[in-house]
C-alpha atoms as a PDB file:
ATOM      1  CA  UNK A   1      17.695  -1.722   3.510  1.00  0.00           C
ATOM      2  CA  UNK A   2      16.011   0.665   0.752  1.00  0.00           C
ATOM      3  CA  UNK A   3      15.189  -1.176  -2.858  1.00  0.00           C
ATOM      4  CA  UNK A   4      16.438   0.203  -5.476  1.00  0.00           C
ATOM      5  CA  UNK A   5      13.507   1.547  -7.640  1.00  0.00           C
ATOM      6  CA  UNK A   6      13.934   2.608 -10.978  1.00  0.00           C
ATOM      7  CA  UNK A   7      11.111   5.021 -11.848  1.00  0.00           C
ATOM      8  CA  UNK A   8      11.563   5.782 -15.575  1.00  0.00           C
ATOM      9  CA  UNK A   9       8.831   5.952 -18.144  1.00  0.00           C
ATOM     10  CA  UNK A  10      10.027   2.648 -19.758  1.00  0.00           C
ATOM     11  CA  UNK A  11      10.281   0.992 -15.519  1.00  0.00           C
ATOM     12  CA  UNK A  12       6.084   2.922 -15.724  1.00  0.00           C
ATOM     13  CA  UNK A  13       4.857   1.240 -19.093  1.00  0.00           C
ATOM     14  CA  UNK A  14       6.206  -2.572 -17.525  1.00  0.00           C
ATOM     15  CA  UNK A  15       4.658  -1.642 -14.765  1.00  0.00           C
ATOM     16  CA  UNK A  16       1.374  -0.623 -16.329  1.00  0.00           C
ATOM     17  CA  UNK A  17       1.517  -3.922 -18.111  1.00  0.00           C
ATOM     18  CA  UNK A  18       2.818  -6.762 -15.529  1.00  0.00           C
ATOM     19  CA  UNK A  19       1.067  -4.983 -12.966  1.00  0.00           C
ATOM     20  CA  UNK A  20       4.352  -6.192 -11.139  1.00  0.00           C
ATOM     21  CA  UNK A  21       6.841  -4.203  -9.129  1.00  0.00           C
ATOM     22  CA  UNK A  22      10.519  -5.155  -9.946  1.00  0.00           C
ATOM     23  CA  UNK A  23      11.553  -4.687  -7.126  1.00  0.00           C
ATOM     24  CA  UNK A  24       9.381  -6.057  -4.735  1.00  0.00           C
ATOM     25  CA  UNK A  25       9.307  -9.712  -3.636  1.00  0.00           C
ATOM     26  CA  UNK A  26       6.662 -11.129  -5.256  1.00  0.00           C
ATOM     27  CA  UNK A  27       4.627 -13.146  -2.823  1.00  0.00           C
ATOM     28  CA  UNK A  28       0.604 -13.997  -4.845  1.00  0.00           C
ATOM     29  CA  UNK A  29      -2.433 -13.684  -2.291  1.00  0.00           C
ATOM     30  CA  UNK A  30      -5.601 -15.380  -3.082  1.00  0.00           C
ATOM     31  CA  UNK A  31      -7.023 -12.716  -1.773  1.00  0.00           C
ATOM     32  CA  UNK A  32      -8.050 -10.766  -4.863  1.00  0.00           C
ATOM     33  CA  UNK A  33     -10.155 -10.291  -7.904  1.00  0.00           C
ATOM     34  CA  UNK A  34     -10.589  -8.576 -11.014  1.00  0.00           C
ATOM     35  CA  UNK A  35     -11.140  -5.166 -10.962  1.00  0.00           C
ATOM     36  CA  UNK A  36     -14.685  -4.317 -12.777  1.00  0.00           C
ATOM     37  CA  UNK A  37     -14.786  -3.802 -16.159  1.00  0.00           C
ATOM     38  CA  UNK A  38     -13.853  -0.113 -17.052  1.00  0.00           C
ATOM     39  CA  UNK A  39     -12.318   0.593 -14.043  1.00  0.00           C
ATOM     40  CA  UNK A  40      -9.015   2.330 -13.991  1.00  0.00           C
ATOM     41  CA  UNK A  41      -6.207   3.386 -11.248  1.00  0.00           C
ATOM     42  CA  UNK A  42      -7.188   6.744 -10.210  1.00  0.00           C
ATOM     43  CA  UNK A  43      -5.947   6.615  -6.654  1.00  0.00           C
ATOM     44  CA  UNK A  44      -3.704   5.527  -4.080  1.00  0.00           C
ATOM     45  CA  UNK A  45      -4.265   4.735  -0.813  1.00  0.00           C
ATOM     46  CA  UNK A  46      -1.934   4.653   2.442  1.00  0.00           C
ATOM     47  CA  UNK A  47      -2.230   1.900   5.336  1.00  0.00           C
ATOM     48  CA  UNK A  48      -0.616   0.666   7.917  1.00  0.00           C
ATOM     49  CA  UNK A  49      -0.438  -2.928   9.763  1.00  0.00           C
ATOM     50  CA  UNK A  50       1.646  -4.227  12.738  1.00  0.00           C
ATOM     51  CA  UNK A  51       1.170  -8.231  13.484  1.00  0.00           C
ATOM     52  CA  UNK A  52       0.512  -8.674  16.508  1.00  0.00           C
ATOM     53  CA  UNK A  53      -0.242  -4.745  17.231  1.00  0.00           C
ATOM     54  CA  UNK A  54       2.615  -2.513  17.916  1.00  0.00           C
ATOM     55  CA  UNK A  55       5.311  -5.374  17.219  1.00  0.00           C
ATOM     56  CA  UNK A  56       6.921  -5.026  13.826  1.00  0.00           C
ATOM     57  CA  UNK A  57       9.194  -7.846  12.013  1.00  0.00           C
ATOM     58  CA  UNK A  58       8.424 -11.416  10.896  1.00  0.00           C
ATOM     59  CA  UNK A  59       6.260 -13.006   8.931  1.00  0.00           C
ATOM     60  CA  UNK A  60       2.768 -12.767  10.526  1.00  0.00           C
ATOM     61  CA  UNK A  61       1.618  -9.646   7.823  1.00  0.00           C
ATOM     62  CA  UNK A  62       2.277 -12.096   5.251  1.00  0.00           C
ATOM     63  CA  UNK A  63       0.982 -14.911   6.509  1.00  0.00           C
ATOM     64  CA  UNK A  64      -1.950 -12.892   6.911  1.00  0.00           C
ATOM     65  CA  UNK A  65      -2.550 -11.897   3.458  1.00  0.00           C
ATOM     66  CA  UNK A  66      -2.012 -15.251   2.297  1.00  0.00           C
ATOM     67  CA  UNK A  67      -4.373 -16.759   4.485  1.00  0.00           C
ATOM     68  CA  UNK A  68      -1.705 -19.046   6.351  1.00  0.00           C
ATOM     69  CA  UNK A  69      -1.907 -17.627   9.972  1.00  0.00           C
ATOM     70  CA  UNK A  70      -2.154 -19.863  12.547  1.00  0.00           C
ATOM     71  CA  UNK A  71      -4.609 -17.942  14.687  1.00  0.00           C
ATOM     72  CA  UNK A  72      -3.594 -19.900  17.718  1.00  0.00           C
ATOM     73  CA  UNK A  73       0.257 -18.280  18.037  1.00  0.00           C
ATOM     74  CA  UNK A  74      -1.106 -14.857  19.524  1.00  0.00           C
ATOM     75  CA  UNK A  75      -4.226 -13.952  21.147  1.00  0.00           C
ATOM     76  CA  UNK A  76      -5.244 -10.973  19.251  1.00  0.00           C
ATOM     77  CA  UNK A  77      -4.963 -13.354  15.684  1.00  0.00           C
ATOM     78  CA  UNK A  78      -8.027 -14.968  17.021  1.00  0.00           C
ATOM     79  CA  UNK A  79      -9.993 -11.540  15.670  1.00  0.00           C
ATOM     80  CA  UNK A  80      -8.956 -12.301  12.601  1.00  0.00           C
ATOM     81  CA  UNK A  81      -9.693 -15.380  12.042  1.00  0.00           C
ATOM     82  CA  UNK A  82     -12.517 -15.163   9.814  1.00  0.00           C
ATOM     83  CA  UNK A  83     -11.105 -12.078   7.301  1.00  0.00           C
ATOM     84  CA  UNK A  84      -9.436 -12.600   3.701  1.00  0.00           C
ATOM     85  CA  UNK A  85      -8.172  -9.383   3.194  1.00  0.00           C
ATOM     86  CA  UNK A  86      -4.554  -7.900   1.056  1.00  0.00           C
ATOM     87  CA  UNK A  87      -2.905  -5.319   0.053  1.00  0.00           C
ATOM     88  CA  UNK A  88      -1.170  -4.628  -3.402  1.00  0.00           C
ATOM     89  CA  UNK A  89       2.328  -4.183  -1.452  1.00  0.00           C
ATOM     90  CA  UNK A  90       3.430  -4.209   2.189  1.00  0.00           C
ATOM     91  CA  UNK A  91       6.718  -1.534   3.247  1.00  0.00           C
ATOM     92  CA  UNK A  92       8.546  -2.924   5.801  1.00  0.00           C
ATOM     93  CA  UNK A  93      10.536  -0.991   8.434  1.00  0.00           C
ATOM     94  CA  UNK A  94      13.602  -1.363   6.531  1.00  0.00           C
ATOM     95  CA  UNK A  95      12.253  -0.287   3.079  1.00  0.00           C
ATOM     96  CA  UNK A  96      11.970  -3.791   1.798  1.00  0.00           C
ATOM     97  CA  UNK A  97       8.914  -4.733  -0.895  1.00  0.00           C
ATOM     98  CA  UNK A  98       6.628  -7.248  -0.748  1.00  0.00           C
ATOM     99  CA  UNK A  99       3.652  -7.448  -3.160  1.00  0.00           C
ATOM    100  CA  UNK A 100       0.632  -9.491  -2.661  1.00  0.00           C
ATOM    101  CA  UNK A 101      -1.406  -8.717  -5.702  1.00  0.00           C
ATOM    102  CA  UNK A 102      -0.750  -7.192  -9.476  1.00  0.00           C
ATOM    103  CA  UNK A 103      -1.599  -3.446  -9.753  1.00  0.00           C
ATOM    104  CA  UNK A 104      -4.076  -4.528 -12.367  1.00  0.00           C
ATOM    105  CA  UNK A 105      -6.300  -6.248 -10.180  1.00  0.00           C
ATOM    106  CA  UNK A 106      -8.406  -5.465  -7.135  1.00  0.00           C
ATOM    107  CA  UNK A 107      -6.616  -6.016  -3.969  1.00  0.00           C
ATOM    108  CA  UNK A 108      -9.143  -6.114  -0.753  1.00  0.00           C
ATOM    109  CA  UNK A 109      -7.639  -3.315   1.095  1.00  0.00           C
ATOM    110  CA  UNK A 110     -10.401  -0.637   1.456  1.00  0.00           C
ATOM    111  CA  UNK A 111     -13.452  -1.934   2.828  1.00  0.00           C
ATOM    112  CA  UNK A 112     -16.414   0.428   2.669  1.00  0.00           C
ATOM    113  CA  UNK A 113     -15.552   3.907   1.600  1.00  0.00           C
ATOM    114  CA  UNK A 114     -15.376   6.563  -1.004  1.00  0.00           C
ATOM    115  CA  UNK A 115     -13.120   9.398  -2.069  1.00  0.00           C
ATOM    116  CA  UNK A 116     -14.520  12.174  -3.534  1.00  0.00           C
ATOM    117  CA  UNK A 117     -17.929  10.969  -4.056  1.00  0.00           C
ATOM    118  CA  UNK A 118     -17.430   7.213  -5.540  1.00  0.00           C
ATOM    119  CA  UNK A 119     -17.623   4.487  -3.765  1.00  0.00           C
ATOM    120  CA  UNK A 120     -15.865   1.008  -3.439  1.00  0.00           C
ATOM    121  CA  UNK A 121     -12.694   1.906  -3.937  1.00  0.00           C
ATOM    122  CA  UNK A 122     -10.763  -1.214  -4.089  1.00  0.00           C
ATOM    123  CA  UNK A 123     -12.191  -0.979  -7.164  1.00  0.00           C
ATOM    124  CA  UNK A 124      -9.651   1.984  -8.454  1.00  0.00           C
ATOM    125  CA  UNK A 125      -7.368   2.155  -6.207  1.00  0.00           C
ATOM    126  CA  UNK A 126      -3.953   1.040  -5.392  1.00  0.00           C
ATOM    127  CA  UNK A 127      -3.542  -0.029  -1.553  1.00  0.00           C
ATOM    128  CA  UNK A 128      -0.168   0.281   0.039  1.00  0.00           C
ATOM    129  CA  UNK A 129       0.335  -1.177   3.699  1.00  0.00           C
ATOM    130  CA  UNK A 130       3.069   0.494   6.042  1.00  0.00           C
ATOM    131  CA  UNK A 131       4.505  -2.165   8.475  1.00  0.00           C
ATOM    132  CA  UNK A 132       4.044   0.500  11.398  1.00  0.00           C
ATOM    133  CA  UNK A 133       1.051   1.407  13.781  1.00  0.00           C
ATOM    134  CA  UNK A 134      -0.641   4.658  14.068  1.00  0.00           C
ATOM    135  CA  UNK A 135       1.272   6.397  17.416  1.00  0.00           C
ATOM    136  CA  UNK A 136       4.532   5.152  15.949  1.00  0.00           C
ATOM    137  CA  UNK A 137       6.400   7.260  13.839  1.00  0.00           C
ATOM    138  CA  UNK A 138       7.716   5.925  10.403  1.00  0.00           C
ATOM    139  CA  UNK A 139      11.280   5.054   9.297  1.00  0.00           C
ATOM    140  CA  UNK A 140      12.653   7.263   6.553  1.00  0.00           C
ATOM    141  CA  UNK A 141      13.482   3.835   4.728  1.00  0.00           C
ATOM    142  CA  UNK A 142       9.641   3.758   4.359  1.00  0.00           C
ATOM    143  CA  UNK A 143       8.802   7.372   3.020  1.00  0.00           C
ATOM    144  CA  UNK A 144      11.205   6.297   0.609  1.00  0.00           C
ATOM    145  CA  UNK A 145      10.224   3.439  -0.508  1.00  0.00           C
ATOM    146  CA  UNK A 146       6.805   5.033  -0.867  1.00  0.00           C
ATOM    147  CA  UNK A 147       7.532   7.879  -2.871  1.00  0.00           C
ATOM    148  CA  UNK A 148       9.053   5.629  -5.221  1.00  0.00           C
ATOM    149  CA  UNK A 149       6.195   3.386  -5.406  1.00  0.00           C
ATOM    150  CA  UNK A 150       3.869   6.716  -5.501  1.00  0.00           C
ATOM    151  CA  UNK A 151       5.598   8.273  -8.483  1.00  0.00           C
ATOM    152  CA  UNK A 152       6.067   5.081 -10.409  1.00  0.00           C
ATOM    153  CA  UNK A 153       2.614   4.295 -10.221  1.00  0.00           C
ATOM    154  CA  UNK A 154       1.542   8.116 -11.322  1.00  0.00           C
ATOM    155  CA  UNK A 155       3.984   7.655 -14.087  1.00  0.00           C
ATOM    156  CA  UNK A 156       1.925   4.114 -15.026  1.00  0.00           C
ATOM    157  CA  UNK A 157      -1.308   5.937 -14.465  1.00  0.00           C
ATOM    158  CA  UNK A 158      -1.305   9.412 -14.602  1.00  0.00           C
ATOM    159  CA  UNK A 159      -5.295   9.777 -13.180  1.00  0.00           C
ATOM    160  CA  UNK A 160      -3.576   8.936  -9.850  1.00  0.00           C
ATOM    161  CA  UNK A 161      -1.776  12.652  -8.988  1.00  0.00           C
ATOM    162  CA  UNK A 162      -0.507  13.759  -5.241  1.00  0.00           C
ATOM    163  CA  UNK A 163      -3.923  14.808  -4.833  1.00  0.00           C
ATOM    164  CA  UNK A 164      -5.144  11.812  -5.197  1.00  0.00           C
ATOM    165  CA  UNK A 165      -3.196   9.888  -2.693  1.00  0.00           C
ATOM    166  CA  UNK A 166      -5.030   9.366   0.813  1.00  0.00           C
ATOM    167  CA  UNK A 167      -5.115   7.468   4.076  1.00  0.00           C
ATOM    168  CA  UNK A 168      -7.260   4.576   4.902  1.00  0.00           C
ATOM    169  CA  UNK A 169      -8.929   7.272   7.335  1.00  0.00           C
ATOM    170  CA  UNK A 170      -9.606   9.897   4.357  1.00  0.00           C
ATOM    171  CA  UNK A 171     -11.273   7.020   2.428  1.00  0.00           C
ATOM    172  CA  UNK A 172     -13.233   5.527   5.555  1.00  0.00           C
ATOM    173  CA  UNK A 173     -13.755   8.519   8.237  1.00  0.00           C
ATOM    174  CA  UNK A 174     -14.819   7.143  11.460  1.00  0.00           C
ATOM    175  CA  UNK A 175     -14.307   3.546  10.805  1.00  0.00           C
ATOM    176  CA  UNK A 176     -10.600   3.625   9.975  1.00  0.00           C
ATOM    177  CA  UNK A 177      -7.430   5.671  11.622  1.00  0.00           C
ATOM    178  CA  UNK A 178      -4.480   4.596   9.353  1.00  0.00           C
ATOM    179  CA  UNK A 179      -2.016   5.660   8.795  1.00  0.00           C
ATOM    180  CA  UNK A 180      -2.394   7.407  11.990  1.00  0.00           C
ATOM    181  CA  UNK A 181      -1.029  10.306  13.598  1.00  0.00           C
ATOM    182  CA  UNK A 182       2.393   9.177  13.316  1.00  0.00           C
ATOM    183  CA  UNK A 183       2.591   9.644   9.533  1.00  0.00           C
ATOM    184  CA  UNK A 184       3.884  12.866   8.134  1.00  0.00           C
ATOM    185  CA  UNK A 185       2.120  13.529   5.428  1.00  0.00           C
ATOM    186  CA  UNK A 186       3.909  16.881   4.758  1.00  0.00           C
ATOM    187  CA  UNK A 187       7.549  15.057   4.753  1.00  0.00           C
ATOM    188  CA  UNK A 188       6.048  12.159   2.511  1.00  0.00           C
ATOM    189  CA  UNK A 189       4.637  15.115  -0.246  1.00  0.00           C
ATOM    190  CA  UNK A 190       7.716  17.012  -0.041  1.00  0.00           C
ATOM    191  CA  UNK A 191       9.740  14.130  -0.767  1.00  0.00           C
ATOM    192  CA  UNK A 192       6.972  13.036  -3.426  1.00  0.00           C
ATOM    193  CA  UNK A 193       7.395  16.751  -5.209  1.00  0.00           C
ATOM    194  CA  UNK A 194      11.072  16.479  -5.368  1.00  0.00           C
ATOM    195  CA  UNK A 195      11.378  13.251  -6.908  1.00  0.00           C
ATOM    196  CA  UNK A 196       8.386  14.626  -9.393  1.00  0.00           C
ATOM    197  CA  UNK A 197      10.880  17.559 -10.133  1.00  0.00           C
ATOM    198  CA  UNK A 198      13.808  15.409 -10.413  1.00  0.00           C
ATOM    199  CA  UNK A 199      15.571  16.491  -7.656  1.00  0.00           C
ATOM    200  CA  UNK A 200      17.826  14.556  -5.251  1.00  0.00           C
ATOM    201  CA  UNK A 201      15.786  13.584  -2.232  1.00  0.00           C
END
């Protein structure tokens, strides 16, 4: 089930100030921080996350980025037992919102990288998981629910343009492959540019 996003200028400027999508279920991490003094949104970045790998549904994402996991109930949660990491928002497979962390602060999404030429950039950037794994393909549900998210948040800040949305992997070659193969970033940019020109999607 797709939400129902409103992306006007007056759904961008509450936005801009709450830092809060309205239609996401808001669900706080502690996993998060102020973003440095100065800094701006100027990009958005594209992820993806399965809990345990390859198995989609439930609550394990979230319980993950709020540090509640019980790192006993799967073998592979033992890896991640010592990380504090989040996301702003998390798509499910159905198109349903969840989001971790305000848009005004700095989620820990990134890790090490750098998009054209500056570094850190959980400091500036906007991080946006897809529940799906990289040799999966997406649901159209969720190329929805991103362009939505995607043009309210260029509406909010307009530094962030379809140029400067990336994956993971753009922002941290060689150490990160998300969203994968399995995303189609030509379909998600189409749909992006029609919703930018108003058309029906």
């Amino acid at each position: 089930m797709t939400s129902n996003f409103v992306t006007t200028a007056r759904s961008a400027r509450q936005l801009r100030q709450t830092g809060r999508l309205a239609q996401a279920r808001w669900s706080p991490s502690p996993n998060c921080g102020k973003r440095p003094e100065g800094a701006d949104v100027s990009l958005l970045v594209v992820h993806n996350i399965s809990l345990p790998p390859g198995h989609f549904g439930g609550d394990y994402i979230e319980q993950f980025f709020l540090n509640t996991l019980d790192n006993t109930a799967h073998p592979y949660f033992a890896t991640l037992a010592d990380l504090a990491v989040s996301a702003h928002a998390l798509i499910r497979r159905d198109g349903s919102v969840i989001q971790f962390v305000s848009f005004l602060d700095r989620a820990w999404h990134a890790g090490r990288s750098q998009f054209c030429g500056q570094e850190e950039c959980n400091d500036f950037s906007i991080g946006i998981e897809l529940e799906g794994a990289d040799n999966v393909p997406y649901e159209v549900a969720q190329y929805e629910a991103l362009a939505n998210i995607a043009l309210l948040v260029m509406r909010a800040w307009p530094q962030v343009t379809p140029e400067r949305i990336a994956g993971h992997c753009d922002i941290a070659p060689g150490r990160k492959t998300d969203p994968g193969a399995s995303f189609d970033w030509a379909y998600f940019r189409n749909q992006l540019q029609r919703m930018i020109a108003g058309r029906q999607v």
